[in-house]
C-alpha atoms as a PDB file:
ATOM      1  CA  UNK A   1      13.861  -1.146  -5.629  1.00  0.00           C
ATOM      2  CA  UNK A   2      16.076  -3.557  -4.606  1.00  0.00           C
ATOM      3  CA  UNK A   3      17.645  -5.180  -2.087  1.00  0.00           C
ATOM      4  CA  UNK A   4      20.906  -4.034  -0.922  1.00  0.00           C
ATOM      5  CA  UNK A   5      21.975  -5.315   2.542  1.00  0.00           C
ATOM      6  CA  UNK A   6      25.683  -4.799   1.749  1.00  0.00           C
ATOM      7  CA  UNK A   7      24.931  -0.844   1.333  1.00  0.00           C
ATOM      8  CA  UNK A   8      25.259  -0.445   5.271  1.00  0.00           C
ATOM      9  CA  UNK A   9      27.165  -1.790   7.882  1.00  0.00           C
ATOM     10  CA  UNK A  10      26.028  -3.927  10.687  1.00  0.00           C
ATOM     11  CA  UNK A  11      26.572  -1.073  13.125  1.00  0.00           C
ATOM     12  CA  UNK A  12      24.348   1.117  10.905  1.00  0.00           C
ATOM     13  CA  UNK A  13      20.976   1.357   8.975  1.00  0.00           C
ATOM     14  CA  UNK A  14      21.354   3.215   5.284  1.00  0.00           C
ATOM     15  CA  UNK A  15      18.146   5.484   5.258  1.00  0.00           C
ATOM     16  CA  UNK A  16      17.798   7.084   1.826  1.00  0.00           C
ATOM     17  CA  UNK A  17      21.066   6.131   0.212  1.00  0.00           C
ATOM     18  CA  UNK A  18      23.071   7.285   3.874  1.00  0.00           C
ATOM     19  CA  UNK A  19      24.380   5.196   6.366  1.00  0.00           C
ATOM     20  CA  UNK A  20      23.026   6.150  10.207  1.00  0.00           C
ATOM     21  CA  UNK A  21      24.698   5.095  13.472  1.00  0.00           C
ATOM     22  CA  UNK A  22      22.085   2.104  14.716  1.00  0.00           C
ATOM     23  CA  UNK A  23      20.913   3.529  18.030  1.00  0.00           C
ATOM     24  CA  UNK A  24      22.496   2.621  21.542  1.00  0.00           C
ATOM     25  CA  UNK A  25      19.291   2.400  22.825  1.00  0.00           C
ATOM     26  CA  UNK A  26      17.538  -1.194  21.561  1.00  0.00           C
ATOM     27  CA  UNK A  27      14.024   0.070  22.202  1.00  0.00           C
ATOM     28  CA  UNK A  28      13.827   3.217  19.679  1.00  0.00           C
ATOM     29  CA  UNK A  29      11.384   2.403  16.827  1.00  0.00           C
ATOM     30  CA  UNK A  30      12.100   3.002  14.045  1.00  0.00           C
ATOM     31  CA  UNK A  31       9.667   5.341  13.145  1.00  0.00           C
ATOM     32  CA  UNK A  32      10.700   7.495  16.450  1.00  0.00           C
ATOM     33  CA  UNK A  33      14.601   7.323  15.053  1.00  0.00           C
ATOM     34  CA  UNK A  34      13.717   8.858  11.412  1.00  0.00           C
ATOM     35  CA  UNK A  35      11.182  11.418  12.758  1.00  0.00           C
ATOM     36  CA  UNK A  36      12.659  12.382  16.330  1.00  0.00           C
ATOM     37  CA  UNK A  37      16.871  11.953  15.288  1.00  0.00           C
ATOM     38  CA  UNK A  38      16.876  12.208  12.072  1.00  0.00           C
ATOM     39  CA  UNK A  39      14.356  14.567  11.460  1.00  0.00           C
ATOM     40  CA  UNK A  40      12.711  13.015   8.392  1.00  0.00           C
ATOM     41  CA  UNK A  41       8.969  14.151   9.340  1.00  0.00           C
ATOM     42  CA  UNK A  42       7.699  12.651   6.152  1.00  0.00           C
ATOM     43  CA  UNK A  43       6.937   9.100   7.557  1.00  0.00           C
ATOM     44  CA  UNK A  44       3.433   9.532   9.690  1.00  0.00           C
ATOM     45  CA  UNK A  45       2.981   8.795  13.394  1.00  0.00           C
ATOM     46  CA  UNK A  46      -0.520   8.095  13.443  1.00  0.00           C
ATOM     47  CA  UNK A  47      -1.622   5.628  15.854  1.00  0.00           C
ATOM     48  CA  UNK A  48       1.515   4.013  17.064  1.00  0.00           C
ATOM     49  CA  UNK A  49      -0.151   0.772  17.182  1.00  0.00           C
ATOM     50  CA  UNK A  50       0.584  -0.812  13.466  1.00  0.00           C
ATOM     51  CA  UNK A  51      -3.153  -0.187  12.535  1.00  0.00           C
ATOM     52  CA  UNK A  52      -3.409   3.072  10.277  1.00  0.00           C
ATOM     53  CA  UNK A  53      -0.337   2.634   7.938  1.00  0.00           C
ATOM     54  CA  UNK A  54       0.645   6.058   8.321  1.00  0.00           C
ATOM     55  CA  UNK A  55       4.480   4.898   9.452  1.00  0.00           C
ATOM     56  CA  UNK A  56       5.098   2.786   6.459  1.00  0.00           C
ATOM     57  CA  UNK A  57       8.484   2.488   5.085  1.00  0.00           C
ATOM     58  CA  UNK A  58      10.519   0.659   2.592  1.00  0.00           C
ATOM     59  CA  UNK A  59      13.430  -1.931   4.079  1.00  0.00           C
ATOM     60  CA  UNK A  60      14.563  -3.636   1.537  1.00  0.00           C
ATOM     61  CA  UNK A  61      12.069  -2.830  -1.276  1.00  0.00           C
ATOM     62  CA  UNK A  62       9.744  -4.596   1.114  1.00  0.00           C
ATOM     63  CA  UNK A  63       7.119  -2.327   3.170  1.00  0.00           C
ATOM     64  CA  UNK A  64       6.690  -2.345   6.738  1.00  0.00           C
ATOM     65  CA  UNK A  65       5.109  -0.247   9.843  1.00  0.00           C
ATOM     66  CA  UNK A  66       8.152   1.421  11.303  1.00  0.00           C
ATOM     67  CA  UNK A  67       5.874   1.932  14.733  1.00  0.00           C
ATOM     68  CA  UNK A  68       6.270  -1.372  15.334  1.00  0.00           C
ATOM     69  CA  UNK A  69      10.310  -2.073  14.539  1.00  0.00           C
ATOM     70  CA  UNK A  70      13.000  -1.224  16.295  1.00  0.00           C
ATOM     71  CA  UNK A  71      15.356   0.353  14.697  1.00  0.00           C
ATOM     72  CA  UNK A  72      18.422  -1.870  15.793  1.00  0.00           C
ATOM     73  CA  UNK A  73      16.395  -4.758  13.647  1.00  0.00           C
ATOM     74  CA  UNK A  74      17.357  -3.031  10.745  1.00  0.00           C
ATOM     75  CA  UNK A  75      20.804  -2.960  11.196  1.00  0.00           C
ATOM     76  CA  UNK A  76      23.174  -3.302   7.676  1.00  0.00           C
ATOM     77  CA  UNK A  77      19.716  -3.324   5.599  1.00  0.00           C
ATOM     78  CA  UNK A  78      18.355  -0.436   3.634  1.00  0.00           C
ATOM     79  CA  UNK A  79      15.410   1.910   4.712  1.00  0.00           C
ATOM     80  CA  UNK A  80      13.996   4.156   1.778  1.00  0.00           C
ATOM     81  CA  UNK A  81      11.054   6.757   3.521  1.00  0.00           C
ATOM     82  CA  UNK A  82       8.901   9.093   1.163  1.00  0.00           C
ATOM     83  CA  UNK A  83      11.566  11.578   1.403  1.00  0.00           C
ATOM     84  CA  UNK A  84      14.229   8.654  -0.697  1.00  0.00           C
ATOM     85  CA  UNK A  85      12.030   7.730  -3.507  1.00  0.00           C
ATOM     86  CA  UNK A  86      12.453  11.017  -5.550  1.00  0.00           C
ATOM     87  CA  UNK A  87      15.684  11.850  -7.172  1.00  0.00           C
ATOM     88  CA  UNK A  88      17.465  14.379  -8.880  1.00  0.00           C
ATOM     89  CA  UNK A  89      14.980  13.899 -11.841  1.00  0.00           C
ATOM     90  CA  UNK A  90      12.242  14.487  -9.664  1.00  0.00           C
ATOM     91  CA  UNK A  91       9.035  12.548  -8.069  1.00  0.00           C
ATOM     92  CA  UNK A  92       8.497   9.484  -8.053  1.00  0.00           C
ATOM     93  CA  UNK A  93       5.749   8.542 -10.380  1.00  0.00           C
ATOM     94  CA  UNK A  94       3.694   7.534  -7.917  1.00  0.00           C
ATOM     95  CA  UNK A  95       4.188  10.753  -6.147  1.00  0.00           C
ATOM     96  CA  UNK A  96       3.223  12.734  -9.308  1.00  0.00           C
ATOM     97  CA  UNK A  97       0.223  10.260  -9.692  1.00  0.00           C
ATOM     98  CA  UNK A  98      -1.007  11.543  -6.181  1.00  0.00           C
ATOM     99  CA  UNK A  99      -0.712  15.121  -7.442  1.00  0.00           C
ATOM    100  CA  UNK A 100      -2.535  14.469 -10.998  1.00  0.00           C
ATOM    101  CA  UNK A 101      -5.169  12.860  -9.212  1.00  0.00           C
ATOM    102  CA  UNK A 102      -5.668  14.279  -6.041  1.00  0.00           C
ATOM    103  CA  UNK A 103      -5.062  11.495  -3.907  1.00  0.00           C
ATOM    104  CA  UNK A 104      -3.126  13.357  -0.900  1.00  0.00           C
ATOM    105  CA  UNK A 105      -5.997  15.873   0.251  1.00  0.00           C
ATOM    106  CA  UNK A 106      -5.505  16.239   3.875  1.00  0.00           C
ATOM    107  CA  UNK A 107      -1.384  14.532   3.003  1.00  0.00           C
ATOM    108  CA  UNK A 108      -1.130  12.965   6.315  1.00  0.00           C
ATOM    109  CA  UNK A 109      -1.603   9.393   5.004  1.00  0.00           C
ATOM    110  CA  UNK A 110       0.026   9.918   1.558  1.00  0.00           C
ATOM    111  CA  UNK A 111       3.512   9.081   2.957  1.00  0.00           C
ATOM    112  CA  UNK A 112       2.609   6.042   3.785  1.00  0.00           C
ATOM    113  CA  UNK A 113       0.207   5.473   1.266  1.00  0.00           C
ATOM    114  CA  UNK A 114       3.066   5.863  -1.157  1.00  0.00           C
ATOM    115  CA  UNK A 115       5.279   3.917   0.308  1.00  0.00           C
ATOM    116  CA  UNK A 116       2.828   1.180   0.979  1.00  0.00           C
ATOM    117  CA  UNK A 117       1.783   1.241  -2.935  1.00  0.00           C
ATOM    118  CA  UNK A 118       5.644   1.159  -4.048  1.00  0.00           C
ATOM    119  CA  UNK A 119       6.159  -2.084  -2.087  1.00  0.00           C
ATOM    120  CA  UNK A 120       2.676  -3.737  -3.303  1.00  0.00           C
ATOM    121  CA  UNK A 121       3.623  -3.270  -7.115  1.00  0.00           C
ATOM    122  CA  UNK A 122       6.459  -4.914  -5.907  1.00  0.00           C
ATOM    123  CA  UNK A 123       4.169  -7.967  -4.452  1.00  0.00           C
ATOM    124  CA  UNK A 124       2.113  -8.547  -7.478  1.00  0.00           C
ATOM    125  CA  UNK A 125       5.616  -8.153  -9.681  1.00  0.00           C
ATOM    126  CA  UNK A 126       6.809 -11.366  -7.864  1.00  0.00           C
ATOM    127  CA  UNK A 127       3.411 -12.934  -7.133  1.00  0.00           C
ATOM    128  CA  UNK A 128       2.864 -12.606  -3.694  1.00  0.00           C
ATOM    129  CA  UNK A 129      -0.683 -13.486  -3.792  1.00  0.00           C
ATOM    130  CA  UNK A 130      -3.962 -11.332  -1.869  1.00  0.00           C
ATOM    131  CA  UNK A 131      -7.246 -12.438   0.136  1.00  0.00           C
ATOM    132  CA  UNK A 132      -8.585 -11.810  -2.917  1.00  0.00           C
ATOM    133  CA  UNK A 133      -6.089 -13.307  -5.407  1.00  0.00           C
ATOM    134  CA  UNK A 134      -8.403 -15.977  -7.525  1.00  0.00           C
ATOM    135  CA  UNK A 135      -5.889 -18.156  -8.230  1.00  0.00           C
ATOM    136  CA  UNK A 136      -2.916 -19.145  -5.625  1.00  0.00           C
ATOM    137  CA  UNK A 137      -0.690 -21.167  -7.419  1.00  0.00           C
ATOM    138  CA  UNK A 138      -0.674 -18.633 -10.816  1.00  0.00           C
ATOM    139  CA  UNK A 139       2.594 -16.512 -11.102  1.00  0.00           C
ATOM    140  CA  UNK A 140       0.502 -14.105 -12.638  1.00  0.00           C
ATOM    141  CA  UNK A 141      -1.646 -11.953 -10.326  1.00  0.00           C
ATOM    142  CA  UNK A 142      -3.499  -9.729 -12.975  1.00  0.00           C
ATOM    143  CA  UNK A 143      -3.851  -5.972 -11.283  1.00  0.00           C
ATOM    144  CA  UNK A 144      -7.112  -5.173 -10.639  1.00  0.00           C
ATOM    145  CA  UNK A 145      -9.134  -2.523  -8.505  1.00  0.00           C
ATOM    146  CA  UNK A 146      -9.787  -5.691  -6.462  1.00  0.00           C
ATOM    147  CA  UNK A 147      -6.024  -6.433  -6.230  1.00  0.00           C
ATOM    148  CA  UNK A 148      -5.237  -2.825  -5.460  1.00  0.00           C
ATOM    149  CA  UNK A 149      -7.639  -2.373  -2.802  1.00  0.00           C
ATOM    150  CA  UNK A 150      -7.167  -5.565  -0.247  1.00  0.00           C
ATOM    151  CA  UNK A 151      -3.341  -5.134  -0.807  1.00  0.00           C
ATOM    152  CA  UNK A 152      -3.666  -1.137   0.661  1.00  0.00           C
ATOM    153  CA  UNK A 153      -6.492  -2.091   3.182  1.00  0.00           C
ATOM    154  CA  UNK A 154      -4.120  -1.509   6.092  1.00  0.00           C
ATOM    155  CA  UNK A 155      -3.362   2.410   4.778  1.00  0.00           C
ATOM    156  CA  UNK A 156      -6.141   4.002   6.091  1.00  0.00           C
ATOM    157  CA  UNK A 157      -7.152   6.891   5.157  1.00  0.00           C
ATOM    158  CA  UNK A 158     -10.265   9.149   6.200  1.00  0.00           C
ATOM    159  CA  UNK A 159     -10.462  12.754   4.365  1.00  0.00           C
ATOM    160  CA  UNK A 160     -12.225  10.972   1.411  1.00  0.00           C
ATOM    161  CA  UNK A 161      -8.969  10.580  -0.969  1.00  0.00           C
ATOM    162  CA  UNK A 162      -9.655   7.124  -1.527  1.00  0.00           C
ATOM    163  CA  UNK A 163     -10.484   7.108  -4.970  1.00  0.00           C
ATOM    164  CA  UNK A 164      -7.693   9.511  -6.119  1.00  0.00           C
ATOM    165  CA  UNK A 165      -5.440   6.761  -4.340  1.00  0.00           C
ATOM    166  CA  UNK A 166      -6.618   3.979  -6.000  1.00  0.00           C
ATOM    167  CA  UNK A 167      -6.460   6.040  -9.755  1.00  0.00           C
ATOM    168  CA  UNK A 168      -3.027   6.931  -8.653  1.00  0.00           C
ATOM    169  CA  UNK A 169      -2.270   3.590  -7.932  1.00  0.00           C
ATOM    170  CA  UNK A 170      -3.756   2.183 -11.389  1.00  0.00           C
ATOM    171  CA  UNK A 171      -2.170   5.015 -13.380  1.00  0.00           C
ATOM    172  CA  UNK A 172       1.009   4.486 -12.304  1.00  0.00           C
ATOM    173  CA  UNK A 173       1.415   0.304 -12.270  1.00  0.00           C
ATOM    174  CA  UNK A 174      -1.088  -0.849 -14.532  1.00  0.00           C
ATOM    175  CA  UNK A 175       1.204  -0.435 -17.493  1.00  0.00           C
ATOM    176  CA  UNK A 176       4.029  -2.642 -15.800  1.00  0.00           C
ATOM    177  CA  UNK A 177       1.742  -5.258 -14.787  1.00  0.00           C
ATOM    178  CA  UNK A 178       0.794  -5.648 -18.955  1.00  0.00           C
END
């Protein structure tokens, strides 16, 4: 994804491709406009505190906890929740990736999870390097289980999915990162 701050005006946010009226109240999240006025339930509210990563969007190709934003910071930039990143081909890769291998169990996490994993490929693609990354100054950050698993520490999630996340994860970006 990319960024596209032109797409909305700076008296609106474009959520999935359509502009939306910026609130006229400064202190509505974000997450609290998309589930509460727009009525996109897909994006989590877990614990309203930035820890679980269940609220994790896409602004700008770059994820973040909507708990924590207010919406009127996202003014003429582009918000893409689980709901945007399939099209009228279909899921996401990703999203199939979860299905294949069984990495949304319990599915209140894999919103987030999703998102959060869309915007970490994107990391690694322009070598945003980890706690774990061996080597700082390499453009390179070679995608490893290691890689995958500090980068999508702060998605929590506790049904026991884990492991389908992670194969997801791997399935779906390991051929880009070749």
């Amino acid at each position: 994804m990319t960024a596209d701050r032109s797409a909305a005006s700076a008296g609106s946010i474009r959520i999935n491709g359509v502009d939306c009226p910026v609130p006229s109240d400064p202190r509505v999240s974000l997450l609290d406009l998309l589930r509460e006025t727009l009525h996109l339930h897909g994006t989590k509210k877990g614990c309203n505190q930035g820890a679980c990563g269940a609220c994790t969007v896409l602004v700008d190709g770059e994820r973040i906890v909507s708990c924590l934003s207010l919406a009127v910071q996202h003014a003429g930039r582009s918000v893409t929740t689980i709901e945007g990143l399939a099209d009228a081909h279909g899921l996401h890769p990703l999203q199939q990736a979860f299905i294949d291998h069984d990495g949304f169990q319990c599915g209140y996490c894999t919103p987030g999870q999703i998102c959060s994993a869309v915007g970490m490929a994107a990391e690694l693609q322009r070598g945003v390097p980890s706690h774990v990354t061996a080597d700082l100054a390499d453009e390179f950050i070679p995608f490893t289980h290691d890689e995958i698993r500090e980068r999508m520490s702060g998605n929590l999630c506790r049904c026991g999915a884990h492991n389908g996340i992670i194969d997801a994860i791997s399935e779906t970006y390991a051929e880009a990162a070749e």
